[in-house]
Protein backbone atom coordinates (compact mmCIF):
# COMPACT_ATOMS: atom_id res chain seq x y z
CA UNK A 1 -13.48 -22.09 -6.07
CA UNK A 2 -11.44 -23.63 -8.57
CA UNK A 3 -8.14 -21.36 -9.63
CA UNK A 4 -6.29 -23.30 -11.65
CA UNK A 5 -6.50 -21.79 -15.26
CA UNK A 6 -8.68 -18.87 -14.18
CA UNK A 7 -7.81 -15.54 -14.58
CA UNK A 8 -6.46 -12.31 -11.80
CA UNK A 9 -6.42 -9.04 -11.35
CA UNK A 10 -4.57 -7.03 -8.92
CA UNK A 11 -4.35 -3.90 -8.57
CA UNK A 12 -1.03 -2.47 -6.05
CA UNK A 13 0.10 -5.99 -7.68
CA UNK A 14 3.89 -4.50 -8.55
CA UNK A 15 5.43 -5.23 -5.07
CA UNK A 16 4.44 -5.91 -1.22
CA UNK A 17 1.46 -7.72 -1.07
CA UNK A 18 0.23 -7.43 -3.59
CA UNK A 19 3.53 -8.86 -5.63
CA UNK A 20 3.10 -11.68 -3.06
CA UNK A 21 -0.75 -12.33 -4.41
CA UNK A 22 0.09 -12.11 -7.98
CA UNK A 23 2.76 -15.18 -6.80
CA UNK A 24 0.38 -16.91 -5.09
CA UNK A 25 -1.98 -17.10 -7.73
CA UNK A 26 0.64 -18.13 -10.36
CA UNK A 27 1.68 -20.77 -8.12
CA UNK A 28 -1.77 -21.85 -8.37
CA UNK A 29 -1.70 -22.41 -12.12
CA UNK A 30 -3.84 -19.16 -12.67
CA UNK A 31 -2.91 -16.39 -15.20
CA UNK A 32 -1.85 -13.11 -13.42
CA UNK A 33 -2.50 -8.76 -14.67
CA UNK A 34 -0.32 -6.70 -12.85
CA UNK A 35 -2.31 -3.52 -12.41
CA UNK A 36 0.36 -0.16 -10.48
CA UNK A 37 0.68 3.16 -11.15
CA UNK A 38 4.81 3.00 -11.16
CA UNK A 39 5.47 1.93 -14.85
CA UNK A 40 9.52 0.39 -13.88
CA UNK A 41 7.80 -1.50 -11.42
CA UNK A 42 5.17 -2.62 -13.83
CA UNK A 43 8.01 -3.75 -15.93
CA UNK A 44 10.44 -5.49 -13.21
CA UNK A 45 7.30 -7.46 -11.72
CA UNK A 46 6.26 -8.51 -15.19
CA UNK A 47 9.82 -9.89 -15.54
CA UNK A 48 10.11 -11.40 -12.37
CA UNK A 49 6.85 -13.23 -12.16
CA UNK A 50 6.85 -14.33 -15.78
CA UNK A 51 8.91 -17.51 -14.63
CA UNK A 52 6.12 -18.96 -12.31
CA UNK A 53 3.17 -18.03 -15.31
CA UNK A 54 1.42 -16.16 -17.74
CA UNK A 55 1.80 -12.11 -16.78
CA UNK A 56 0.36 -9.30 -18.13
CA UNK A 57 1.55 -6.22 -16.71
CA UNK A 58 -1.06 -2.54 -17.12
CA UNK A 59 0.60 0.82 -15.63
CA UNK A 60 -2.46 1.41 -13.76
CA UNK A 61 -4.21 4.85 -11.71
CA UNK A 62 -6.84 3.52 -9.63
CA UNK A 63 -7.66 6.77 -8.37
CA UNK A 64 -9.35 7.92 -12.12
CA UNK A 65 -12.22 5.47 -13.67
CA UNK A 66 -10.78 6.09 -17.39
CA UNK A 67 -7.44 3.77 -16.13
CA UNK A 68 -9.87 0.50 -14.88
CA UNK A 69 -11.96 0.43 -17.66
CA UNK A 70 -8.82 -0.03 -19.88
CA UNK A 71 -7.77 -2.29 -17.45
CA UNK A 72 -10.57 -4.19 -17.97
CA UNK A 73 -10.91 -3.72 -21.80
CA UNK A 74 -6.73 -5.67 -21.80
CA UNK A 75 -7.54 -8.07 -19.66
CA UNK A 76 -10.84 -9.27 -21.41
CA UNK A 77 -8.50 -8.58 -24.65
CA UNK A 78 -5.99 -11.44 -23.45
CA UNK A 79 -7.41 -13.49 -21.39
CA UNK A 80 -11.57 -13.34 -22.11
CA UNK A 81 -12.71 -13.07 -18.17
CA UNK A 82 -11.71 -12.06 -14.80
CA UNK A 83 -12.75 -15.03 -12.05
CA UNK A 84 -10.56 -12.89 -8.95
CA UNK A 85 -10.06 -8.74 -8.84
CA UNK A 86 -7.82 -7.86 -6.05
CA UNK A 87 -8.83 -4.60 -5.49
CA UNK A 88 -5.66 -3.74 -3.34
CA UNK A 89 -3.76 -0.80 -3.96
CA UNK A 90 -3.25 2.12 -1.43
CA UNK A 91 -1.66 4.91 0.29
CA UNK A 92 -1.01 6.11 3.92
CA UNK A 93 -1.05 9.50 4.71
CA UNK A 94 0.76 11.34 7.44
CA UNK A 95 0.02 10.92 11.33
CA UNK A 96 -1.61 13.68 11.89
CA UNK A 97 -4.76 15.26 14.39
CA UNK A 98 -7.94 15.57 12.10
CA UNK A 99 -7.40 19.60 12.30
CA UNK A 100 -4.12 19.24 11.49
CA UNK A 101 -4.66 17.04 7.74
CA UNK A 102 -5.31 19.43 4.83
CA UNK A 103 -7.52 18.87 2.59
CA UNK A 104 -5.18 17.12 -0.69
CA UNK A 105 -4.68 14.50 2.64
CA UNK A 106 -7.89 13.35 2.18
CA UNK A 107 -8.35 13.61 -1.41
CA UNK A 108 -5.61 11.66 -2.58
CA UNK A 109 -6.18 9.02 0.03
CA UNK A 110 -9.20 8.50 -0.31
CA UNK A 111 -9.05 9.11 -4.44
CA UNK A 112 -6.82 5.83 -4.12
CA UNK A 113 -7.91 3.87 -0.86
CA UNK A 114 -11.62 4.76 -1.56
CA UNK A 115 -12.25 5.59 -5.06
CA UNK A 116 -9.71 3.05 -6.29
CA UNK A 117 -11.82 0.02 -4.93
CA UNK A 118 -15.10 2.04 -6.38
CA UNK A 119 -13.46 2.00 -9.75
CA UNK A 120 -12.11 -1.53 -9.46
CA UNK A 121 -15.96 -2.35 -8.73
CA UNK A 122 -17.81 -0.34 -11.49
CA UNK A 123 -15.40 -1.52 -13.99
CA UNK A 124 -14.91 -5.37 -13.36
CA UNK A 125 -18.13 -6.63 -11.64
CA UNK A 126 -21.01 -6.04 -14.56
CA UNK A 127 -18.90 -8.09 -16.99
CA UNK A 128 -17.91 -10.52 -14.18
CA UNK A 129 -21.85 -10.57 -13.95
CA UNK A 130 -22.74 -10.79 -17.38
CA UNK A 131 -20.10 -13.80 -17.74
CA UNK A 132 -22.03 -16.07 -15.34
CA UNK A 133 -18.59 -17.55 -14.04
CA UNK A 134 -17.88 -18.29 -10.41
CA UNK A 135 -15.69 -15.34 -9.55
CA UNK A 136 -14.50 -13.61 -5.91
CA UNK A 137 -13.99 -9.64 -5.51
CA UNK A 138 -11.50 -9.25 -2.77
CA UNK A 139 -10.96 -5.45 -1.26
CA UNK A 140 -7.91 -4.77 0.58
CA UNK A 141 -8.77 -2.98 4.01
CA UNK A 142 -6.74 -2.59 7.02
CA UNK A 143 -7.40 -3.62 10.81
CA UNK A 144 -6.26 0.13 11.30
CA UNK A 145 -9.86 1.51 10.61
CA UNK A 146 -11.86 -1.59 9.61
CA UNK A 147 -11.56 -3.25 13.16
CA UNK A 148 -10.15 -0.37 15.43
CA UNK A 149 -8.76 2.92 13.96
CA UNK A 150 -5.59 4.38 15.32
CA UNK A 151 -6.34 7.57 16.53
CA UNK A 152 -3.31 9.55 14.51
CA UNK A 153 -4.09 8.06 11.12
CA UNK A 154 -7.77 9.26 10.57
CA UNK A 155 -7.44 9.96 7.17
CA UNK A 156 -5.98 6.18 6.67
CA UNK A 157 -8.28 4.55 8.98
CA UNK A 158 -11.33 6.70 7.95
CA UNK A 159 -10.73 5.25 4.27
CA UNK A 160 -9.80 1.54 5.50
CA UNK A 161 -13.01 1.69 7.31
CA UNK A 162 -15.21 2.80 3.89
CA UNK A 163 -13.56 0.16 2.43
CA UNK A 164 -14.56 -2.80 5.05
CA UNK A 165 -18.43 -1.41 4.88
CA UNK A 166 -18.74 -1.07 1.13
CA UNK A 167 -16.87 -4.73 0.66
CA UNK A 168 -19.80 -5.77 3.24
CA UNK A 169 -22.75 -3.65 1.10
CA UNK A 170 -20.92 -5.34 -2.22
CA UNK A 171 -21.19 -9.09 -0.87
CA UNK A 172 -24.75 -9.04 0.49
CA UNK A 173 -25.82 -7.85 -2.85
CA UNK A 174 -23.98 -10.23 -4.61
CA UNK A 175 -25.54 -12.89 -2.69
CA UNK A 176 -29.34 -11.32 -3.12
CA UNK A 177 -29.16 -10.50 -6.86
CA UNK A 178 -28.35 -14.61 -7.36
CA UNK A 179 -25.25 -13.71 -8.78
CA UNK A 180 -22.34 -16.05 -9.47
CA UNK A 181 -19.86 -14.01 -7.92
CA UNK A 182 -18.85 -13.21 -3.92
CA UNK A 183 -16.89 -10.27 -2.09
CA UNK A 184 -15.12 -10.53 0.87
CA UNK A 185 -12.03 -8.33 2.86
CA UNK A 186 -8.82 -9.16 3.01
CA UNK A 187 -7.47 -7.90 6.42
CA UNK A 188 -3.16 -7.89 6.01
CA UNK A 189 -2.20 -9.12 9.79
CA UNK A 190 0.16 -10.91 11.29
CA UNK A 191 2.88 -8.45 12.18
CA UNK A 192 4.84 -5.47 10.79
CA UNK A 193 4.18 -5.67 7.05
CA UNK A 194 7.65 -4.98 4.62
CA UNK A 195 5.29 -3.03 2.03
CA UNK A 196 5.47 0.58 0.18
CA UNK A 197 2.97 2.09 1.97
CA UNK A 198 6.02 3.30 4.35
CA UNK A 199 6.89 5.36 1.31
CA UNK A 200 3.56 6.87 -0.08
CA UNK A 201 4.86 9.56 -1.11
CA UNK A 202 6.55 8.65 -3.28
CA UNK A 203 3.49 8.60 -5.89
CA UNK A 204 1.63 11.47 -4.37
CA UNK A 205 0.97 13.66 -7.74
CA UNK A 206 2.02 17.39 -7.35
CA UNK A 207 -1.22 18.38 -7.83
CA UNK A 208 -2.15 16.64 -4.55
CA UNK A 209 0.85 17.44 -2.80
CA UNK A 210 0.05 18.64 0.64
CA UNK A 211 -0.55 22.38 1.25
CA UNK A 212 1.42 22.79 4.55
CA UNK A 213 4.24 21.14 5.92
CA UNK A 214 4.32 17.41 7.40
CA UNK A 215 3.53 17.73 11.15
CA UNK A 216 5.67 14.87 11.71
CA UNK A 217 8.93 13.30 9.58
CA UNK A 218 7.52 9.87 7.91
CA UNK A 219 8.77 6.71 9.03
CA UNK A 220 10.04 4.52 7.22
CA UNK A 221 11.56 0.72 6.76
CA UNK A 222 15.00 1.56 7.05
CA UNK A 223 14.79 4.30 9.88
CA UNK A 224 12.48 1.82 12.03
CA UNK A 225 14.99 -1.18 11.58
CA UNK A 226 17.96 1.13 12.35
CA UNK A 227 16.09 2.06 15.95
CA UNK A 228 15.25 -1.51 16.44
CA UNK A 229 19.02 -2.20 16.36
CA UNK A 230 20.00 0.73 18.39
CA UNK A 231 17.26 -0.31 20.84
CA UNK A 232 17.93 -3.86 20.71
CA UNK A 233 15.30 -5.61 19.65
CA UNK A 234 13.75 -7.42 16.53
CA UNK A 235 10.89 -6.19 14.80
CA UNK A 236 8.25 -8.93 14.13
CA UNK A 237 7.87 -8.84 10.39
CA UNK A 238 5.00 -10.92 8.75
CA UNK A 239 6.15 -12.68 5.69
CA UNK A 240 4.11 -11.62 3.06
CA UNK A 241 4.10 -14.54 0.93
CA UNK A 242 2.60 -16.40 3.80
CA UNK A 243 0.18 -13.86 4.06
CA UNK A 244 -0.96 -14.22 0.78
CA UNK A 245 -1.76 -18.03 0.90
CA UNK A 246 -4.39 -17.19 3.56
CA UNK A 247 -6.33 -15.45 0.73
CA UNK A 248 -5.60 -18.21 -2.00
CA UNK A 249 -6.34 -21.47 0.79
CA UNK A 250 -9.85 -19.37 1.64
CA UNK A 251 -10.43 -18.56 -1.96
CA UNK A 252 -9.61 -22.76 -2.62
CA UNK A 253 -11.76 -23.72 0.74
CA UNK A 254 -15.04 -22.11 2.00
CA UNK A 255 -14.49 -18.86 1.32
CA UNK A 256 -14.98 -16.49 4.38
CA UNK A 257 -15.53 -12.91 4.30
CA UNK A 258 -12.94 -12.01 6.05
CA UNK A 259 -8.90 -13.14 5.22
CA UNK A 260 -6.98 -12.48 7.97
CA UNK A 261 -4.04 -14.33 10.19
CA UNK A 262 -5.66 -15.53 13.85
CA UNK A 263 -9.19 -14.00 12.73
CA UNK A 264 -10.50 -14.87 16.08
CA UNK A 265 -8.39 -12.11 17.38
CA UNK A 266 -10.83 -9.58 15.89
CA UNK A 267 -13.26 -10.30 18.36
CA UNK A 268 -12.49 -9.28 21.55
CA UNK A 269 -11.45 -6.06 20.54
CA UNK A 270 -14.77 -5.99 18.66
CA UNK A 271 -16.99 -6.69 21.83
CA UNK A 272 -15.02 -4.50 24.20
CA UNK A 273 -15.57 -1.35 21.68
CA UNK A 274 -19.36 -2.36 20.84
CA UNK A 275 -19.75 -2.48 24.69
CA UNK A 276 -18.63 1.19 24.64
CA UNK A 277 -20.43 2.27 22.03
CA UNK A 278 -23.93 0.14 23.91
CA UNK A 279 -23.50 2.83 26.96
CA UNK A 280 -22.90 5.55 24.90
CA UNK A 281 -19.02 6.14 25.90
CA UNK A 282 -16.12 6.49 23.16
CA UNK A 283 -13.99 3.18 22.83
CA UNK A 284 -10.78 3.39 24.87
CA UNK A 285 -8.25 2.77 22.10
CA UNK A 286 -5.64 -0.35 22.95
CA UNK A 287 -2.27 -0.75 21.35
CA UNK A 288 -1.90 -4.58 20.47
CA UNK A 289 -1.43 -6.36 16.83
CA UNK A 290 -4.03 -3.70 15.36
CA UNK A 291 -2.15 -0.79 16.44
């Protein structure tokens, strides 16, 4: 796929990965909408990454359909197409048993993780359609769920894992209708990712706040780097710009449907559970890169 002088989208696009996307692109000569929910960051990304390229920056709710479709309506409004949507913004939730979530758990994680790619879908896609272009749909999912779910973060994985299936559903039809337009999932790997889904809370509405206390204090960036140093050891980080030039050298090259660092390191741990699941037993979980 050609990306110089096409056009963007992504949504989470104000900082972690998806900031490092939104560079990416620009870097390729492509014009960039930054689509998040946190209006200052809308702003500060907008005048950050208006040195590499053309920016436009939309204070964005994924979780409602009203917020896409004007997404959609500005970007059409300024730059006349979409040729890439990075559906990619999320939330975590906290590590919890399944009887121990509460119901606003799963509704505003999966309002954002779920619903947000939905809306990202129902909004962009017809008029990506209808413009005949060459274009890509990319859906951010998570190893945690769409590979092997951690057993503590079911509401997380449970959504990661809709995600990776629909993204699937989304490409083969793609394909069948003899559309100009693909899907894939982008997988973030390669280590400890520096992103704000540490801090999810932070943009949990009060109406979805949770209706019982946390079973368990969050982690976060800075208390996991102070125990590394008190214990002595580094943490392996993944650079997230790096990260990002998987998608953009896949989206440039053949175009798999899965972007991921070392993808061959999904299958093992793919055979090993589907030999489980063949004799009927529940897949012994394994800590490794996936959790």
């Amino acid at each position: 796929m050609e990306l110089e002088g096409r056009v963007a989208v992504v949504t989470g696009g104000a900082g972690g990965i998806g900031a490092a996307l939104c560079r990416a692109f620009l870097d390729e000569g492509m014009r960039v909408v930054v689509a998040d929910v946190q209006p200052d960051a809308v702003d500060a990304a907008v005048a950050e990454l208006s040195a590499r390229g053309e920016v436009l920056g939309v204070v964005t709710d994924v979780s409602r359909p009203e917020p896409l479709e004007e997404l959609a309506d500005r970007t059409w409004e300024r730059f006349g197409a979409c040729h890439v949507l990075v559906n990619n913004a999320g939330v975590g939730a906290p590590s919890a048993n399944v009887w121990e979530t509460t119901v606003n758990d799963w509704r505003w994680v999966h309002g954002v993780n779920v619903m947000g790619v939905v809306h990202g879908i129902l909004a962009f896609v017809p008029r990506m359609i209808a413009a005949g272009e060459p274009g890509h749909v990319v859906n951010t999912s998570s190893g945690d769920g769409g590979i092997e779910p951690l057993p503590g973060a079911s509401v997380y994985a449970s959504s990661k894992a809709a995600v990776s299936t629909l993204t699937e559903c989304l490409a083969q039809q793609l394909r069948s209708e003899g559309t100009a337009l693909q899907a894939s999932v982008f997988y973030p790997s390669g280590g400890l990712l520096r992103t704000g889904l540490w801090e999810s809370d932070r943009t949990r509405p009060a109406e979805l706040a949770r209706e019982k206390p946390r079973p368990t204090e969050p982690m976060t960036v800075a208390k996991l780097e102070a125990m590394a140093e008190t214990q002595g050891f580094d943490l392996p980080w993944q650079d997230l710009d790096e990260l990002a030039r998987v998608v953009v050298d896949d989206l440039r090259g053949d175009e798999p449907f899965i972007h991921m660092i070392d993808r061959e390191s999904m299958g093992p741990t793919l055979r090993r559970r589907a030999d489980a699941l063949e004799q009927g037993r529940l897949p012994e979980h394994e800590k490794g890169p996936l959790g």
